[in-house]
C-alpha atoms as a PDB file:
ATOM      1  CA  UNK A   1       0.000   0.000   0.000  1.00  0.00           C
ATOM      2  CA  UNK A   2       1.369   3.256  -1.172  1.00  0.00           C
ATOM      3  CA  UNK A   3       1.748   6.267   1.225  1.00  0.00           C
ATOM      4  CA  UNK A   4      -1.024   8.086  -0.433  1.00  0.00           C
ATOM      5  CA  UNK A   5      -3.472   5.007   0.275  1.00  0.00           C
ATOM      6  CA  UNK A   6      -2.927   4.779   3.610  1.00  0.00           C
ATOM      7  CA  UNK A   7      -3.442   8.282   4.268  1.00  0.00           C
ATOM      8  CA  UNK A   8      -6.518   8.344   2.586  1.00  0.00           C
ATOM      9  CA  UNK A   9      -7.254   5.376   4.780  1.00  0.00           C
ATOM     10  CA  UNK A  10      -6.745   6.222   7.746  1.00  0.00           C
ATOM     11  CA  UNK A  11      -8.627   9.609   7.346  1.00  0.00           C
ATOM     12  CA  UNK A  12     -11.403   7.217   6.195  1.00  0.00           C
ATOM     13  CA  UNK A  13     -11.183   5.206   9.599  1.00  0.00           C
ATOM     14  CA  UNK A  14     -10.816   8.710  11.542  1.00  0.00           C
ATOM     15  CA  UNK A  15     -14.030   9.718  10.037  1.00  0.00           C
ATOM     16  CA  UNK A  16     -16.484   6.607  10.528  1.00  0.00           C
ATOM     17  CA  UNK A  17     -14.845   6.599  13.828  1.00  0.00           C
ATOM     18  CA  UNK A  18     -15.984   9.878  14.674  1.00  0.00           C
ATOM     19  CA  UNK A  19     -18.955   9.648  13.221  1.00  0.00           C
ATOM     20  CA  UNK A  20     -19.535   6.141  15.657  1.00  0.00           C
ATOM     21  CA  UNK A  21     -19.186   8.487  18.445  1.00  0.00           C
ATOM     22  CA  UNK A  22     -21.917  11.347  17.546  1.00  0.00           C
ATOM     23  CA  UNK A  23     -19.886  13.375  15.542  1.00  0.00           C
ATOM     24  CA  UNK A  24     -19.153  16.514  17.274  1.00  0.00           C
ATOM     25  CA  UNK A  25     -19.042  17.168  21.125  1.00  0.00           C
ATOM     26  CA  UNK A  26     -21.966  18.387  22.574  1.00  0.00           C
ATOM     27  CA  UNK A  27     -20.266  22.002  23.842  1.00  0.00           C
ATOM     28  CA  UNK A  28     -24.010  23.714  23.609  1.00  0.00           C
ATOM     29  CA  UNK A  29     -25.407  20.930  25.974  1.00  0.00           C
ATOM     30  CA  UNK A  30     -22.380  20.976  28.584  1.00  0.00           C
ATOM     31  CA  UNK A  31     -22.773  24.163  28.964  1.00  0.00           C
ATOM     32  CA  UNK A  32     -26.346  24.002  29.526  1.00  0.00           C
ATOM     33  CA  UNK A  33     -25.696  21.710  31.789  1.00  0.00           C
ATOM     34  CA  UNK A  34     -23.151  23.291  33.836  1.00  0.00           C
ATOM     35  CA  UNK A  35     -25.305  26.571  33.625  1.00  0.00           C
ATOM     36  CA  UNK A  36     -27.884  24.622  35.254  1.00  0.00           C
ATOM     37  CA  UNK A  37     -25.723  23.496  38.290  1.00  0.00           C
ATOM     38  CA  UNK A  38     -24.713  26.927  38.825  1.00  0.00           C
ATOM     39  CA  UNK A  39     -28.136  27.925  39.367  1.00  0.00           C
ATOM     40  CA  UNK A  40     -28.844  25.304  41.329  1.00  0.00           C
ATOM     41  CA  UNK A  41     -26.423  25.944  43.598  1.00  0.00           C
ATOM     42  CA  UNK A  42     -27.811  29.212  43.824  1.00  0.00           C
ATOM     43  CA  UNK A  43     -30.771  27.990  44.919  1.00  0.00           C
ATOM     44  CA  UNK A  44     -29.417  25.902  47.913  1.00  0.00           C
ATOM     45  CA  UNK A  45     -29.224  22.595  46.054  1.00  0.00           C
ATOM     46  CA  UNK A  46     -25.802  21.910  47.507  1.00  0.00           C
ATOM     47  CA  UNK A  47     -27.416  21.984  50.568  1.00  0.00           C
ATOM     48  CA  UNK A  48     -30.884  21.274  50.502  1.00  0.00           C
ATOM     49  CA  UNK A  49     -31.125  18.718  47.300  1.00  0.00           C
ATOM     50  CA  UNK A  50     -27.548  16.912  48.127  1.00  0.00           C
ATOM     51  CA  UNK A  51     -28.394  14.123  46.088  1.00  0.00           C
ATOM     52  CA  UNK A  52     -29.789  15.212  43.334  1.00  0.00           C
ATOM     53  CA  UNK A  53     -27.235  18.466  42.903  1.00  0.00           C
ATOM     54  CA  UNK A  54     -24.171  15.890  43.251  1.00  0.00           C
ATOM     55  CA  UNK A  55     -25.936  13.638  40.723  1.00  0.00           C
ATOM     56  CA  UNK A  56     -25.955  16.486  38.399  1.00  0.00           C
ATOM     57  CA  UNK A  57     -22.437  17.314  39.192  1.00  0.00           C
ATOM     58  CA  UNK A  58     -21.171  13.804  38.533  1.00  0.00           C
ATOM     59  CA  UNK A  59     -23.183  13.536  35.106  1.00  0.00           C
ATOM     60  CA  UNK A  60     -21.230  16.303  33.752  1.00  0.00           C
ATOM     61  CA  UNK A  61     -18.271  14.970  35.193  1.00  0.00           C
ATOM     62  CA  UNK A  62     -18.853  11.717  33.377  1.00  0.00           C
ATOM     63  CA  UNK A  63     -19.961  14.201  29.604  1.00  0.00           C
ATOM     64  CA  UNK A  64     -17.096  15.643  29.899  1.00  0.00           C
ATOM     65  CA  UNK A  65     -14.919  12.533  30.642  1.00  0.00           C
ATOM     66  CA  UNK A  66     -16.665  11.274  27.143  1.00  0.00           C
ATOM     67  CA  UNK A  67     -15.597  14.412  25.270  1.00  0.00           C
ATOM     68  CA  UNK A  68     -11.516  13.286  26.030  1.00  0.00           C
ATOM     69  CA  UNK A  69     -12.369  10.122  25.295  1.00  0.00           C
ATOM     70  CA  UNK A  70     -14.151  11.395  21.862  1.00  0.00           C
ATOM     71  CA  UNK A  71     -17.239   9.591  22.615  1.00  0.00           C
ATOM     72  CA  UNK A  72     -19.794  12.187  21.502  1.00  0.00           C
ATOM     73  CA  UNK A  73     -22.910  10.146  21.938  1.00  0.00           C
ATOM     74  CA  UNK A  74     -22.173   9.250  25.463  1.00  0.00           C
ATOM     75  CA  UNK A  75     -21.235  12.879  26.217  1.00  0.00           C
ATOM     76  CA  UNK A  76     -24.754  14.272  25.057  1.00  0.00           C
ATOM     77  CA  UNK A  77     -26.325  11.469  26.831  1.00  0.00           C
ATOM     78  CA  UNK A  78     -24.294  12.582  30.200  1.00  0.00           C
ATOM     79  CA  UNK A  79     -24.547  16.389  29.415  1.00  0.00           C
ATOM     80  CA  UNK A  80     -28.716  15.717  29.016  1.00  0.00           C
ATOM     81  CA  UNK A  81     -29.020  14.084  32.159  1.00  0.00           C
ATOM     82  CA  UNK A  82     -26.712  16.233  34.039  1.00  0.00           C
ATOM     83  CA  UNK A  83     -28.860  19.429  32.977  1.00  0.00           C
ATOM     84  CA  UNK A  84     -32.039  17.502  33.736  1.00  0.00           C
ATOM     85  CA  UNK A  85     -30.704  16.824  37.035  1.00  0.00           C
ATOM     86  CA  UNK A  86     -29.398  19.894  37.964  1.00  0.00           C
ATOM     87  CA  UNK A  87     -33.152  21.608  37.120  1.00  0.00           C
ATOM     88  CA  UNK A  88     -34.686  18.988  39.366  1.00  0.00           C
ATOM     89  CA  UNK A  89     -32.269  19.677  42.304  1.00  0.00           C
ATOM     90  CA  UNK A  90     -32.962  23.713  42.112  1.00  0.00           C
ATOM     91  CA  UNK A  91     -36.673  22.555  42.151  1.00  0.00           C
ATOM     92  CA  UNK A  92     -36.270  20.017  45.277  1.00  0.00           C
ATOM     93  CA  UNK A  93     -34.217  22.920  46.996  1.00  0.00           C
ATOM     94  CA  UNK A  94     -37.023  25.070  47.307  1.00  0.00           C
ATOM     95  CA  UNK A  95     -38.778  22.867  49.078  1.00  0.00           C
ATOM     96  CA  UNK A  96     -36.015  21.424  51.250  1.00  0.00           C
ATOM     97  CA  UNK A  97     -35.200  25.118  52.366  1.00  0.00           C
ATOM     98  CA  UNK A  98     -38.642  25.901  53.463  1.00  0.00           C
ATOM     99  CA  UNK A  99     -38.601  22.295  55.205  1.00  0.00           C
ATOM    100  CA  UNK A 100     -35.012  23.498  56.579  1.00  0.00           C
ATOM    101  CA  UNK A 101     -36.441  26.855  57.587  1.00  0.00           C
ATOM    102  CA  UNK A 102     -39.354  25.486  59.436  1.00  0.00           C
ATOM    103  CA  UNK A 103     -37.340  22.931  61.406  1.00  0.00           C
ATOM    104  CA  UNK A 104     -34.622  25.553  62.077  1.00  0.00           C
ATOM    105  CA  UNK A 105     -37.585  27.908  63.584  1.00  0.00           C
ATOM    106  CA  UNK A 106     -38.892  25.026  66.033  1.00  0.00           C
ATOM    107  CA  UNK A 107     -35.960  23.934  67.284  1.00  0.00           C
ATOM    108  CA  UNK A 108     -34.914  27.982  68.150  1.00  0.00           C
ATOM    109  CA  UNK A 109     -38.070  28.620  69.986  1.00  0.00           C
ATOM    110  CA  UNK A 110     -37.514  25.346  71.735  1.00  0.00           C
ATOM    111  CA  UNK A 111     -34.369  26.766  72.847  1.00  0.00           C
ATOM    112  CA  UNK A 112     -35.719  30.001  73.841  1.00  0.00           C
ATOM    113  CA  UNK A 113     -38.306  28.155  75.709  1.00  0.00           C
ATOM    114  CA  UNK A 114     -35.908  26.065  77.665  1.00  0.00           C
ATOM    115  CA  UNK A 115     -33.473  28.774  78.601  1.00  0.00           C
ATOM    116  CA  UNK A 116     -36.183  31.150  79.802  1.00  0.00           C
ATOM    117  CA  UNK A 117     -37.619  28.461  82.031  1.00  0.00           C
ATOM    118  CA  UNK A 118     -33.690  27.284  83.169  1.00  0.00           C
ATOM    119  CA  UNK A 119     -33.296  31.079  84.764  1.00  0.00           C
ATOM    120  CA  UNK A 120     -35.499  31.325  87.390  1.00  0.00           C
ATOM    121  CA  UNK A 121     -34.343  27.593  88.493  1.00  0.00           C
ATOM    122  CA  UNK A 122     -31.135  28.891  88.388  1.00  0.00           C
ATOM    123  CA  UNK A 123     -32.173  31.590  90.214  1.00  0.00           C
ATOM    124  CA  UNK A 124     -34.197  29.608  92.555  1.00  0.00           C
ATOM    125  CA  UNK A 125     -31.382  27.060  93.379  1.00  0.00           C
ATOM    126  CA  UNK A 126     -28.935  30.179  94.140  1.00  0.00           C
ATOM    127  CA  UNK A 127     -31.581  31.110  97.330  1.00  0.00           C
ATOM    128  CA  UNK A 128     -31.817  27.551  98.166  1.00  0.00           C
ATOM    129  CA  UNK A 129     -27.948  27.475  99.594  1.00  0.00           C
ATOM    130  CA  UNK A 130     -27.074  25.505  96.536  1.00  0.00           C
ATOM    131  CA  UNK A 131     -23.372  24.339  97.039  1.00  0.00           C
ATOM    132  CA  UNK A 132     -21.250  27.309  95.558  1.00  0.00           C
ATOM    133  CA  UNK A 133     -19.513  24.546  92.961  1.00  0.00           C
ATOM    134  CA  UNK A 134     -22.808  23.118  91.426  1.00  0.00           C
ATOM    135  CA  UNK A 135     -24.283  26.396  91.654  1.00  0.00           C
ATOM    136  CA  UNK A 136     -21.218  27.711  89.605  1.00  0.00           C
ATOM    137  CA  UNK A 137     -21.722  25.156  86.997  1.00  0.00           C
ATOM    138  CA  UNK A 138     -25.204  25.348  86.493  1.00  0.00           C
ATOM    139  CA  UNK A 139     -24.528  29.264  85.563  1.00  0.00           C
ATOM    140  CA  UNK A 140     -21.926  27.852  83.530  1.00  0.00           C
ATOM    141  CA  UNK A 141     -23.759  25.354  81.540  1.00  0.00           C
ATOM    142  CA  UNK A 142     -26.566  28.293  80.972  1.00  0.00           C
ATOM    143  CA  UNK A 143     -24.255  30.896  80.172  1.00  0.00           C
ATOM    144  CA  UNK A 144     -23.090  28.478  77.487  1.00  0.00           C
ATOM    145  CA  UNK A 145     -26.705  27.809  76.116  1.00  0.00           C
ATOM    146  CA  UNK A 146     -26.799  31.550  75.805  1.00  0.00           C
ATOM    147  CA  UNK A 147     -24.008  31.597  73.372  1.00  0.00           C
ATOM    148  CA  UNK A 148     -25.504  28.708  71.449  1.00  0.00           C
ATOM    149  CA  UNK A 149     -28.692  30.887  71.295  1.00  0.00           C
ATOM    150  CA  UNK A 150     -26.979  34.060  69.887  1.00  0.00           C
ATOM    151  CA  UNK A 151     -25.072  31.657  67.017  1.00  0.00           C
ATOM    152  CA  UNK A 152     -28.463  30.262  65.928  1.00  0.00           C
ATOM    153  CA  UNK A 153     -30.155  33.935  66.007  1.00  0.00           C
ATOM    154  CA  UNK A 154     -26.981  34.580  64.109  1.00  0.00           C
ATOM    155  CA  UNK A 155     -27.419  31.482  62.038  1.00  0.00           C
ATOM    156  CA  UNK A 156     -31.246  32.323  61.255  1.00  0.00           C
ATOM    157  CA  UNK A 157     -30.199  35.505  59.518  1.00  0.00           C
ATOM    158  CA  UNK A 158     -28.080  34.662  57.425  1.00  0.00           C
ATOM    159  CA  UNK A 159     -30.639  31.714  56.321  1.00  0.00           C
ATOM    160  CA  UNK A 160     -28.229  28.623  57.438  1.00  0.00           C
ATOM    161  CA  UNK A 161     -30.801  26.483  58.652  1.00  0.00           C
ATOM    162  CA  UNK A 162     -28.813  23.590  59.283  1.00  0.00           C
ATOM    163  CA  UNK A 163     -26.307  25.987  61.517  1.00  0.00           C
ATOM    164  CA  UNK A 164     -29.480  27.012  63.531  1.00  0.00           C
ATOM    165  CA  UNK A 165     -30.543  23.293  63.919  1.00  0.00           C
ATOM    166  CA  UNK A 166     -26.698  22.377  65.332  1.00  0.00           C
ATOM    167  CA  UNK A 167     -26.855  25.447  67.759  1.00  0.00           C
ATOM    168  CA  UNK A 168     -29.845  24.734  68.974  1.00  0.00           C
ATOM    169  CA  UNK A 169     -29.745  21.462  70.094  1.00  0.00           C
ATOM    170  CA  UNK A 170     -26.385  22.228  71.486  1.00  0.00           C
ATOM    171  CA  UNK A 171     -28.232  25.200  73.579  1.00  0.00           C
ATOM    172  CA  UNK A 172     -30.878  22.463  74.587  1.00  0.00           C
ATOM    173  CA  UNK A 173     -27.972  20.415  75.516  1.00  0.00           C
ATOM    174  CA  UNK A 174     -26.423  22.882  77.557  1.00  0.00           C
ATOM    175  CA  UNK A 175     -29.909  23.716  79.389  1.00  0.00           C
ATOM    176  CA  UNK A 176     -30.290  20.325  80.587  1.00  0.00           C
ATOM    177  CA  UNK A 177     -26.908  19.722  81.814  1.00  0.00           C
ATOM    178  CA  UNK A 178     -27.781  22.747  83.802  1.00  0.00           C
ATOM    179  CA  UNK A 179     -30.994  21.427  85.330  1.00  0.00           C
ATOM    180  CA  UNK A 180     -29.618  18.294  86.153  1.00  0.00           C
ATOM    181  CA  UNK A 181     -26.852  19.483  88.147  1.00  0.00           C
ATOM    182  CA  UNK A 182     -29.588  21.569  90.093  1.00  0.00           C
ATOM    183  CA  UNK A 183     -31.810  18.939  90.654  1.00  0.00           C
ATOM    184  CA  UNK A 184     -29.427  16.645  91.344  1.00  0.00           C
ATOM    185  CA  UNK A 185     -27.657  18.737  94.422  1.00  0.00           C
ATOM    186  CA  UNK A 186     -27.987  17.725  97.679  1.00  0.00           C
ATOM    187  CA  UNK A 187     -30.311  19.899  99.690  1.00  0.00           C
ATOM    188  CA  UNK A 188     -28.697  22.104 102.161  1.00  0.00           C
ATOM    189  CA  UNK A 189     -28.402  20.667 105.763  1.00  0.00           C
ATOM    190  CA  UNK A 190     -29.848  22.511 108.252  1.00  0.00           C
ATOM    191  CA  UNK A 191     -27.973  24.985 110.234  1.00  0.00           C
ATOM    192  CA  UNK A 192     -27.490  24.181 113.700  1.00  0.00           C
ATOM    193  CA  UNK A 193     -28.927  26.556 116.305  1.00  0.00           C
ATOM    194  CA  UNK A 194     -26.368  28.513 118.671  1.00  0.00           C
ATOM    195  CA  UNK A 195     -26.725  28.369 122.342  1.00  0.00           C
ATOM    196  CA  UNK A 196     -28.037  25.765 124.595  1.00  0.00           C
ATOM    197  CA  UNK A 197     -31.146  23.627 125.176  1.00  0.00           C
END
């Protein structure tokens, strides 16, 4: 076979071989795709549709892992899905925010609830001759839920839902460690009377 001929054949092979594969790469659809992901990251799908955003993310992973490997059918196939994904996961992530929110909400007025009924116990226990140690650790535990309070106020503001769940339930934590080293104290032994009988 001459020089020319296998040239010519070789293009020939390059050609059907490209042609196997879906003939171009799908650049419109990958960047569709990752258009999509962006925006549904912006809408807390990273977050708040984990599954279905990191689904998305590893479908255009996988397109554009087709594209080196010059398999153009499998790349559209990967880019599709990926976009389809990603559009599901911004959808999902509306509702898994307001879900988020909600649950975020209950568990701060739970801890609101639970430190404003802690005080006056606290209080209470500091009038009742509570040991000096417990009673210091009791106003130690509750000055710790207070913190824990002010990071999921802090938390709710800047809509991080999941932040205000963790701080909460360490506030609610804190709260009961706090009530159970009150109730738990001894009671006070009575003082003894001075003179004589």
């Amino acid at each position: 076979m001459s020089l020319r001929s296998s040239i010519v054949v070789t293009v020939v092979v390059l050609a059907l071989s490209s042609f196997a594969c879906g003939g171009n790469p799908p650049e419109k659809e990958i960047q569709q795709a990752t258009n999509a992901i962006e925006a549904a990251k912006a809408a807390g799908a990273d977050r708040y549709a984990v599954e279905e955003y990191t689904a998305a993310v590893e479908a255009l992973k996988d397109a554009n892992a087709a594209v080196e490997q010059r398999d153009y059918r499998l790349a559209l196939n990967d880019a599709l899905d990926s976009r389809e994904r990603a559009e599901n996961a911004a959808k999902l992530a509306v509702d898994g925010k307001a879900a988020a929110r909600s649950a975020a909400e209950r568990a701060l007025n739970a801890a609101n609830a639970a430190l404003a009924a802690a005080d006056p116990k606290v209080k209470a226990a500091a009038n009742g001759h509570l040991a000096a140690r417990t009673l210091a650790d009791a106003r130690a535990a509750i000055a710790e839920a207070q913190t824990h309070v002010q990071e999921a106020r802090t938390a709710f503001a800047a809509n991080d839902y999941y932040a205000v769940m963790s701080a909460a339930a360490a506030a609610t934590q804190s709260i009961k460690v706090a009530n159970e080293k009150i109730e738990a104290a001894p009671a006070a032994p009575p003082r003894r009377r001075s003179g004589n009988h």
